[in-house]
N, C-alpha and C. Protein backbone atom coordinates (compact mmCIF):
# COMPACT_ATOMS: atom_id res chain seq x y z
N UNK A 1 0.83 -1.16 0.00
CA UNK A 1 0.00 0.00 0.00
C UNK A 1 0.89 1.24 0.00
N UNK A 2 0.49 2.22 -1.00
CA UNK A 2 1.51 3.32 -1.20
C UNK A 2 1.30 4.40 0.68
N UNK A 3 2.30 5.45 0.70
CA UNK A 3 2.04 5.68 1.86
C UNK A 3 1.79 7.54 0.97
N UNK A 4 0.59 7.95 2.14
CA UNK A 4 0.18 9.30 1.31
C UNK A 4 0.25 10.57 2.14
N UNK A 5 0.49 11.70 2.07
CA UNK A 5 0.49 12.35 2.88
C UNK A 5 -0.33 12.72 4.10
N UNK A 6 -1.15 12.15 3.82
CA UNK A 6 -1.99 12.12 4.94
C UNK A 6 -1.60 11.13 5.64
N UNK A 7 -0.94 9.93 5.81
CA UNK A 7 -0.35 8.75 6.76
C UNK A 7 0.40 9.14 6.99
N UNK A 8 1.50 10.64 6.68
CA UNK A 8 2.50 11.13 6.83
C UNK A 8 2.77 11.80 7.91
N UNK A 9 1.67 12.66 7.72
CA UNK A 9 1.13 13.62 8.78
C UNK A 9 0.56 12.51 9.83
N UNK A 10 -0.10 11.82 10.22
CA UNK A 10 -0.83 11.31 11.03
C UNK A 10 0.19 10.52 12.45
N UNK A 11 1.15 10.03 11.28
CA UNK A 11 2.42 9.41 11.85
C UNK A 11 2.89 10.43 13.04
N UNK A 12 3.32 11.77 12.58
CA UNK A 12 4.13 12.52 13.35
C UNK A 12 3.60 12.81 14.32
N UNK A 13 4.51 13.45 15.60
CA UNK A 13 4.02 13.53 16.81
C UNK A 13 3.10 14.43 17.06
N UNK A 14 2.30 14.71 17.95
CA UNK A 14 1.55 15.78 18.06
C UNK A 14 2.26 17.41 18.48
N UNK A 15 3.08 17.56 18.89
CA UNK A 15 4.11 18.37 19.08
C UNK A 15 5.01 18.87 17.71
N UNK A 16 5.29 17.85 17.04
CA UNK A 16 5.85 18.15 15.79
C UNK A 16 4.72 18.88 14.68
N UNK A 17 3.53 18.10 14.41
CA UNK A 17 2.98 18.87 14.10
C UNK A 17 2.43 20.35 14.35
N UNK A 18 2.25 20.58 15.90
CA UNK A 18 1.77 21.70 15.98
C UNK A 18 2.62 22.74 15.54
N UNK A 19 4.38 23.12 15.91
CA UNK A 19 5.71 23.63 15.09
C UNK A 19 5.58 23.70 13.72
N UNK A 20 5.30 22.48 13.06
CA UNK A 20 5.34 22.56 11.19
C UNK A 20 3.92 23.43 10.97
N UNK A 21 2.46 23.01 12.01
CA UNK A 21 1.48 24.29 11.54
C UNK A 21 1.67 25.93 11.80
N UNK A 22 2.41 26.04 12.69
CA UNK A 22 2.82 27.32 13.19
C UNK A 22 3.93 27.84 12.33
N UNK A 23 4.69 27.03 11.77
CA UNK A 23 5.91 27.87 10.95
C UNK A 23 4.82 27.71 9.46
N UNK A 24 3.88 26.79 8.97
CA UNK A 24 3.36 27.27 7.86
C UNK A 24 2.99 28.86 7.95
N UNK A 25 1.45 29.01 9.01
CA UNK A 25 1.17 29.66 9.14
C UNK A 25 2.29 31.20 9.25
N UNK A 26 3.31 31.11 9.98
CA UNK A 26 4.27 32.58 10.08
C UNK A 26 4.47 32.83 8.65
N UNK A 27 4.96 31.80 8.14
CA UNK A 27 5.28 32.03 6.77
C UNK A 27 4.27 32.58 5.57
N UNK A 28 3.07 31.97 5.35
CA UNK A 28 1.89 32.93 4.94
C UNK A 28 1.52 34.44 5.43
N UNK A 29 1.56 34.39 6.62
CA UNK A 29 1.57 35.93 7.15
C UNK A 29 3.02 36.62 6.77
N UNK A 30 3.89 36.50 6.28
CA UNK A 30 5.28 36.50 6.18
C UNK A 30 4.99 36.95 4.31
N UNK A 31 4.43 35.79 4.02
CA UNK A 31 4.77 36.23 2.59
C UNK A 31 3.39 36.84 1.77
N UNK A 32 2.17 37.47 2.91
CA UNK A 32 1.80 38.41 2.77
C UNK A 32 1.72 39.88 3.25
N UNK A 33 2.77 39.99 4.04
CA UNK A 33 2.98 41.30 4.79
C UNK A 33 4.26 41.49 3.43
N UNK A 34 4.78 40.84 2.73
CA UNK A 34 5.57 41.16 1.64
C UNK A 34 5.45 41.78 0.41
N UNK A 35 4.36 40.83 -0.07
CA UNK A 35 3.17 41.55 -0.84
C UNK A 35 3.01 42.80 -0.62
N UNK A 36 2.31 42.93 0.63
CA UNK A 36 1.31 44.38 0.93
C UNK A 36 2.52 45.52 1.24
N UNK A 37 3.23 45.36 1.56
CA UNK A 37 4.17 46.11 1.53
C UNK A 37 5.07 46.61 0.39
N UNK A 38 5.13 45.61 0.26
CA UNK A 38 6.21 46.33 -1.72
C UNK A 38 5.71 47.45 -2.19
N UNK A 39 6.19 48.19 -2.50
CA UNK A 39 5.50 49.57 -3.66
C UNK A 39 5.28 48.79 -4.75
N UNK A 40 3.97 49.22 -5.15
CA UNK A 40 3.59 49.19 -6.57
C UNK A 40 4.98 49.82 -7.73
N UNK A 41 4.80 49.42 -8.70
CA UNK A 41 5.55 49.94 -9.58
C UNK A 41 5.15 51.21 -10.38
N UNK A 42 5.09 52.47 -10.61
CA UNK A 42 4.35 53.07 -11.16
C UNK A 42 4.75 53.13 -12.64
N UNK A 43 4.18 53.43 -13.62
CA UNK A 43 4.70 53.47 -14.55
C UNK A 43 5.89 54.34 -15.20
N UNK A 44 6.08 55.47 -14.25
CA UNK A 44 7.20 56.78 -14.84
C UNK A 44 8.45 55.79 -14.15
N UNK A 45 8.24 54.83 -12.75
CA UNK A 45 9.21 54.21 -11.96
C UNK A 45 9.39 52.87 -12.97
N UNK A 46 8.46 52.27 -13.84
CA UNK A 46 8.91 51.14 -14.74
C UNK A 46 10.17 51.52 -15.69
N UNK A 47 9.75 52.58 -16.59
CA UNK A 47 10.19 53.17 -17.45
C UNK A 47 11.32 53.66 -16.87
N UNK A 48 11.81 54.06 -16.03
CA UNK A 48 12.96 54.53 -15.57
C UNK A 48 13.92 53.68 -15.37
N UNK A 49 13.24 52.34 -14.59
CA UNK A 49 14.00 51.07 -14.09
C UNK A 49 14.64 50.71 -15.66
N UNK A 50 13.33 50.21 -17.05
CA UNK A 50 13.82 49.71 -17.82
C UNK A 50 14.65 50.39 -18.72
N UNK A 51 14.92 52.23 -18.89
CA UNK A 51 16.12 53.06 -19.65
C UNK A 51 17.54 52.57 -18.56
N UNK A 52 17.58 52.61 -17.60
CA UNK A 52 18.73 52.08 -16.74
C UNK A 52 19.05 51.04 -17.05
N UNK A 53 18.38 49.90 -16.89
CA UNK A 53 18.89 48.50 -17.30
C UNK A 53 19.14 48.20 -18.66
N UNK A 54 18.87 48.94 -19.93
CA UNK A 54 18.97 48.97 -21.17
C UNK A 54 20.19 49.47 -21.45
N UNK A 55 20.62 51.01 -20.13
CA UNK A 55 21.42 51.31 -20.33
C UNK A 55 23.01 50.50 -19.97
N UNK A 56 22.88 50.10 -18.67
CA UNK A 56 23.88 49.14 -17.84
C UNK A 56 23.85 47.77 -18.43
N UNK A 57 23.09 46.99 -19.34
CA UNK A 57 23.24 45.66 -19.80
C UNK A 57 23.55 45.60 -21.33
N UNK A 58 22.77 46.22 -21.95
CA UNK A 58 22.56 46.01 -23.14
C UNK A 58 23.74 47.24 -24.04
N UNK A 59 23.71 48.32 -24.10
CA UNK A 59 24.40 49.30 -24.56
C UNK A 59 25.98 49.19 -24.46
N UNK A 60 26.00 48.94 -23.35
CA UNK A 60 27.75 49.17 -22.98
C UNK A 60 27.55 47.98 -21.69
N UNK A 61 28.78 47.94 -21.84
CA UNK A 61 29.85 46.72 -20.35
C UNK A 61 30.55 48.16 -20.04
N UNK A 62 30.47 49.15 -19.75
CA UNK A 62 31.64 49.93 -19.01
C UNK A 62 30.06 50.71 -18.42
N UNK A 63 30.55 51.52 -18.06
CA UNK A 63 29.84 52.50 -16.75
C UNK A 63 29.21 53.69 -17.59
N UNK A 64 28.30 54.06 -17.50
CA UNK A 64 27.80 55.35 -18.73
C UNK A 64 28.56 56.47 -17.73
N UNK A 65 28.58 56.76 -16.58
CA UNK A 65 29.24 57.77 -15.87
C UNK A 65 30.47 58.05 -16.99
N UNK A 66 31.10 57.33 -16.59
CA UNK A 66 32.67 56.86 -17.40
C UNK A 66 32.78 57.67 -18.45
N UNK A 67 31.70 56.70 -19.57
CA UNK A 67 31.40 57.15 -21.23
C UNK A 67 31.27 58.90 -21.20
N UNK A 68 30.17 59.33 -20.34
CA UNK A 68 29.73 60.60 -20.01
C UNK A 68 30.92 61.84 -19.97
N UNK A 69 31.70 61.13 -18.99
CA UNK A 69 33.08 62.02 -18.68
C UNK A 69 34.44 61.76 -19.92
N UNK A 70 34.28 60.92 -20.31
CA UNK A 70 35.12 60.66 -21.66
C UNK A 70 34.78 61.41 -22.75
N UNK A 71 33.50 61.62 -22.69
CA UNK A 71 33.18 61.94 -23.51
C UNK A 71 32.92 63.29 -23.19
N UNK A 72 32.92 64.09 -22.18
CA UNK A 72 32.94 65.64 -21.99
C UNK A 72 34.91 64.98 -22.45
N UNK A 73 35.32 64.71 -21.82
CA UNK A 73 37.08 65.16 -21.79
C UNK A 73 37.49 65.39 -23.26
N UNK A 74 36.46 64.67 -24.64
CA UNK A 74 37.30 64.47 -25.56
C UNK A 74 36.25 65.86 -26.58
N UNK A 75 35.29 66.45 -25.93
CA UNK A 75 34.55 67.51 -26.59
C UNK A 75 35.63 68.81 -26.10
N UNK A 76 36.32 68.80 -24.87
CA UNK A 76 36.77 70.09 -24.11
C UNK A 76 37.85 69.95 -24.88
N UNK A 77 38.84 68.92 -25.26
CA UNK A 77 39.74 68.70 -25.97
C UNK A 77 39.80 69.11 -27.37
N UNK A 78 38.87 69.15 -27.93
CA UNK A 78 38.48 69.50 -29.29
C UNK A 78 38.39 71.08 -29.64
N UNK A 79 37.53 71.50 -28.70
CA UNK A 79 37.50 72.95 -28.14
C UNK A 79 38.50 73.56 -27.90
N UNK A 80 39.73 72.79 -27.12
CA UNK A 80 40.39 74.21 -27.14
C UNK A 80 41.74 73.58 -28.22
N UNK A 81 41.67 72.63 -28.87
CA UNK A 81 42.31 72.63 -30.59
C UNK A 81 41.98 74.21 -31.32
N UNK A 82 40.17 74.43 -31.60
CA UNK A 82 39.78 74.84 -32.55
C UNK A 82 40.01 76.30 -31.69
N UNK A 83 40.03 76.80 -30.13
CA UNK A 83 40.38 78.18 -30.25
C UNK A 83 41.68 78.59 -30.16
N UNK A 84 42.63 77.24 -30.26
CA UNK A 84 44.24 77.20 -30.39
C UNK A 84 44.36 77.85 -31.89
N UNK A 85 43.35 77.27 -32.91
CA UNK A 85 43.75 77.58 -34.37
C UNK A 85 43.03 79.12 -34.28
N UNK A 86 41.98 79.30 -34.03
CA UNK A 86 41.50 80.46 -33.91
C UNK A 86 42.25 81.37 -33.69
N UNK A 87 42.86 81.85 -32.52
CA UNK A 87 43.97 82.48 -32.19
C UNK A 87 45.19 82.77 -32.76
N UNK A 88 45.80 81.36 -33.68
CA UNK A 88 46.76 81.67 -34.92
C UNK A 88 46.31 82.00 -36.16
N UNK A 89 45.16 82.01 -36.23
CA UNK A 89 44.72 82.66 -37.63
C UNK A 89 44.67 84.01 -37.28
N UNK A 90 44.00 85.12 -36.31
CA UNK A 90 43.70 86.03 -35.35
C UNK A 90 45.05 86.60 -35.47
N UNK A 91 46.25 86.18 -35.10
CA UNK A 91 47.64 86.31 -35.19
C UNK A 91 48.04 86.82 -36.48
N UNK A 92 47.50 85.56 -37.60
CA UNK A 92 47.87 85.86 -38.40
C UNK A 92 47.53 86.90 -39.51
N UNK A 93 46.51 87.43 -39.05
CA UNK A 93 45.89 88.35 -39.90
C UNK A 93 46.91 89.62 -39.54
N UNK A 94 47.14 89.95 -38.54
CA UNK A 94 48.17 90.78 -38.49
C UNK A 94 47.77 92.08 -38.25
N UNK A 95 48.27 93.53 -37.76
CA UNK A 95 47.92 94.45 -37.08
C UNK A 95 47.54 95.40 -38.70
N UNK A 96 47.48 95.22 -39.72
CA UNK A 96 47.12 95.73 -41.55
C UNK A 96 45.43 96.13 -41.07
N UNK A 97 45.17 94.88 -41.11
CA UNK A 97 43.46 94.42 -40.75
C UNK A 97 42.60 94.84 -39.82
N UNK A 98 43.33 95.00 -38.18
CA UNK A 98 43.01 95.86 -37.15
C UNK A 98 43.06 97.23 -37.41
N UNK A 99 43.86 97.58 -38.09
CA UNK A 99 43.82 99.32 -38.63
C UNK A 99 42.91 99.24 -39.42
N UNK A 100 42.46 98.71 -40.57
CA UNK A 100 41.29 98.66 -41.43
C UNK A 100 40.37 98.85 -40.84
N UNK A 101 39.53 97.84 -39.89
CA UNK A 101 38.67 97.80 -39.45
C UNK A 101 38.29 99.04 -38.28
N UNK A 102 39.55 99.53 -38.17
CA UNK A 102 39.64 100.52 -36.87
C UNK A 102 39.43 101.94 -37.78
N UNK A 103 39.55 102.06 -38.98
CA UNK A 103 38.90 102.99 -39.89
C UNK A 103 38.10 102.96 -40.23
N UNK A 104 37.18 102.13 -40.60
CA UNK A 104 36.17 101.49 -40.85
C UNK A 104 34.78 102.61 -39.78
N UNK A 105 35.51 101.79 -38.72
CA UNK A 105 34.63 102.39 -37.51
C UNK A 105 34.61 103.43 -36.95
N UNK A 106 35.92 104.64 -37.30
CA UNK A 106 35.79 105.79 -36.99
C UNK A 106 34.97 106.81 -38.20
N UNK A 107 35.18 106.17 -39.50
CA UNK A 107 34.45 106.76 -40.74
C UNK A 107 32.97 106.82 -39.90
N UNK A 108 32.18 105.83 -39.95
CA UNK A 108 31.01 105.11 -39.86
C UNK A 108 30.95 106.06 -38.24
N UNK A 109 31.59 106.30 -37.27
CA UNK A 109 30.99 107.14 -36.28
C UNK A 109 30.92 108.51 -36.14
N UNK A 110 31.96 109.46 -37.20
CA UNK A 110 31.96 110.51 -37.70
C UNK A 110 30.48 110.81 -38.69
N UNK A 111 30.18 109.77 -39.07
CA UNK A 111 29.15 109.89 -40.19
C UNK A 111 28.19 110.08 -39.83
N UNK A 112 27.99 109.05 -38.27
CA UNK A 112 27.01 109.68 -37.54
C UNK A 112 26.58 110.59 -36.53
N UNK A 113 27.94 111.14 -36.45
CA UNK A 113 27.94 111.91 -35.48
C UNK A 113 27.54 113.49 -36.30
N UNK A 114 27.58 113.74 -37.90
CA UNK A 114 27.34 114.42 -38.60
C UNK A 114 25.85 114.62 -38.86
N UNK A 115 25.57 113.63 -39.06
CA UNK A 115 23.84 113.03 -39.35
C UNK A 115 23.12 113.93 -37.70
N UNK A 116 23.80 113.37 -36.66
CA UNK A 116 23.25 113.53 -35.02
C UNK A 116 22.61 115.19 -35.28
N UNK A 117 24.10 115.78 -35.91
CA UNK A 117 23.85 117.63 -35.37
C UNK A 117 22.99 117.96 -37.13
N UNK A 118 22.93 117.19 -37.66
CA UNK A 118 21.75 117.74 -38.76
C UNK A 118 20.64 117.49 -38.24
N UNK A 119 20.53 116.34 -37.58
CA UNK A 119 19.09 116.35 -37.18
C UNK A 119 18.68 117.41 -36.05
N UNK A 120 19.99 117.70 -35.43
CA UNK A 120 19.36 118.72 -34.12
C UNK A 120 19.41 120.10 -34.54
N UNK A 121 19.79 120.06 -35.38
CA UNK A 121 19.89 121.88 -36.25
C UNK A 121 18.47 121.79 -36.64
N UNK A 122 17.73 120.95 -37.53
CA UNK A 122 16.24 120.81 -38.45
C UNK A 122 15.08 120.63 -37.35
N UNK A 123 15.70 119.83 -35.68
CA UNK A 123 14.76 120.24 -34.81
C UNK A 123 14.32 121.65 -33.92
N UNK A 124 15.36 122.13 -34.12
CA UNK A 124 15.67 123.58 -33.87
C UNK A 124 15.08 124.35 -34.89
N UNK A 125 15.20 124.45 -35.75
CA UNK A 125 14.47 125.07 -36.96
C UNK A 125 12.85 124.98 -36.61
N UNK A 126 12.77 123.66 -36.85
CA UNK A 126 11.06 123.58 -36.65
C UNK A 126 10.29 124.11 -35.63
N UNK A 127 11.28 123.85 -34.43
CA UNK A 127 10.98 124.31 -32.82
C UNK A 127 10.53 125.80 -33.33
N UNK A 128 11.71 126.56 -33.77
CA UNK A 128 11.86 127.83 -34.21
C UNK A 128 10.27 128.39 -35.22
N UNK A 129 9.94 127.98 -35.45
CA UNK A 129 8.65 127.50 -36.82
C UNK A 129 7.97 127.29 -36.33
N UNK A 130 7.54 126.77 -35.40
CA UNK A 130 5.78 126.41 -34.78
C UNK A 130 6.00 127.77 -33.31
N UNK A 131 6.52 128.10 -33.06
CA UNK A 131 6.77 129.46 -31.48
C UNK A 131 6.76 130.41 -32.39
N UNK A 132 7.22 130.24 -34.07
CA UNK A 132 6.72 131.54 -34.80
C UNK A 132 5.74 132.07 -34.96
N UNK A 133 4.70 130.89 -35.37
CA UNK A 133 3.16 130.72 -35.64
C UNK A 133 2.54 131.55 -34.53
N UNK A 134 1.41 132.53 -34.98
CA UNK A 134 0.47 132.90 -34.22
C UNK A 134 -0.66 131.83 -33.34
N UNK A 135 -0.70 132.06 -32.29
CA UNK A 135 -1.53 130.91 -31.71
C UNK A 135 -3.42 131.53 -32.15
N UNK A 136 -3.90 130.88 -33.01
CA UNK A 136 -5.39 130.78 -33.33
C UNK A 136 -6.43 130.59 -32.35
N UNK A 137 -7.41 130.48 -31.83
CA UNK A 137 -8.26 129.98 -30.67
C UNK A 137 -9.30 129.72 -31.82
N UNK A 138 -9.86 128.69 -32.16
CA UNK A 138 -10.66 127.42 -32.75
C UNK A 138 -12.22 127.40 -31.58
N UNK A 139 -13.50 127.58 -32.19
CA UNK A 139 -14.27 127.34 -31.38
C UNK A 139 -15.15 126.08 -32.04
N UNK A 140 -15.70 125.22 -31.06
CA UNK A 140 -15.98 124.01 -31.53
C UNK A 140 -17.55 124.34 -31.73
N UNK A 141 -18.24 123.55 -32.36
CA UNK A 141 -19.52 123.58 -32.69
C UNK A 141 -20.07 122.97 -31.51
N UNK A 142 -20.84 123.35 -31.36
CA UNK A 142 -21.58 122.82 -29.51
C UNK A 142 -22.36 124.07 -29.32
């Protein structure tokens, strides 16, 4: 006759059993105070979990920190190449070009500084032109 869990149980002592019902039982209360406790997952917290783990497993075997800073070190590096050349071209244009441009800009502020006192001579004029005018007194229809 096969032996079944129930002859299993029946066998054991009464003491033993009551221990194996009491540690079932902790353990159900155990692995529902686990449950109820966990945070839900929310969805902005899914999505976050799964760009991280996409990022740390799948993308790269090294550290994105790492990549991040390698990758600022080799943009700052590049940067100051291109205002290294900047500066020797700047050089090389030579003090010809700075005088040019430095004429340039005194023409162009003389020009307006010419324009400035025409316009304040023609506001003067006009000023001069309406204090000439006789003042009229206008009566309204009413």
């Amino acid at each position: 006759m096969p032996v079944t869990p129930a002859d299993t149980w029946e066998r054991l002592s009464p003491g033993l059993r009551r221990w194996l019902l009491i540690g079932v039982v902790l353990g159900v209360v155990a692995l529902i105070a686990v449950i109820a406790l966990d945070e839900p997952a929310t969805p902005g917290t899914r999505a976050e979990q799964a760009r991280e783990r996409l990022t740390r497993h799948l993308l790269t075997d090294a550290d994105p920190r790492a990549l991040g800073i390698d990758g600022l070190a080799n943009r700052l590096t590049q940067l100051e190449r291109e205002l290294a050349q900047a500066t020797s071209r700047e050089r090389q244009r030579g003090p010809g070009e700075a005088a040019t441009l430095n004429r340039q800009v005194e023409q162009l502020r003389q020009s307006q500084q010419s324009d400035v006192q025409a316009l304040q001579q023609e506001i003067t004029r006009l000023r001069e032109a309406v204090d000439a005018r006789p003042v009229t007194r206008t009566t309204l229809p009413g």
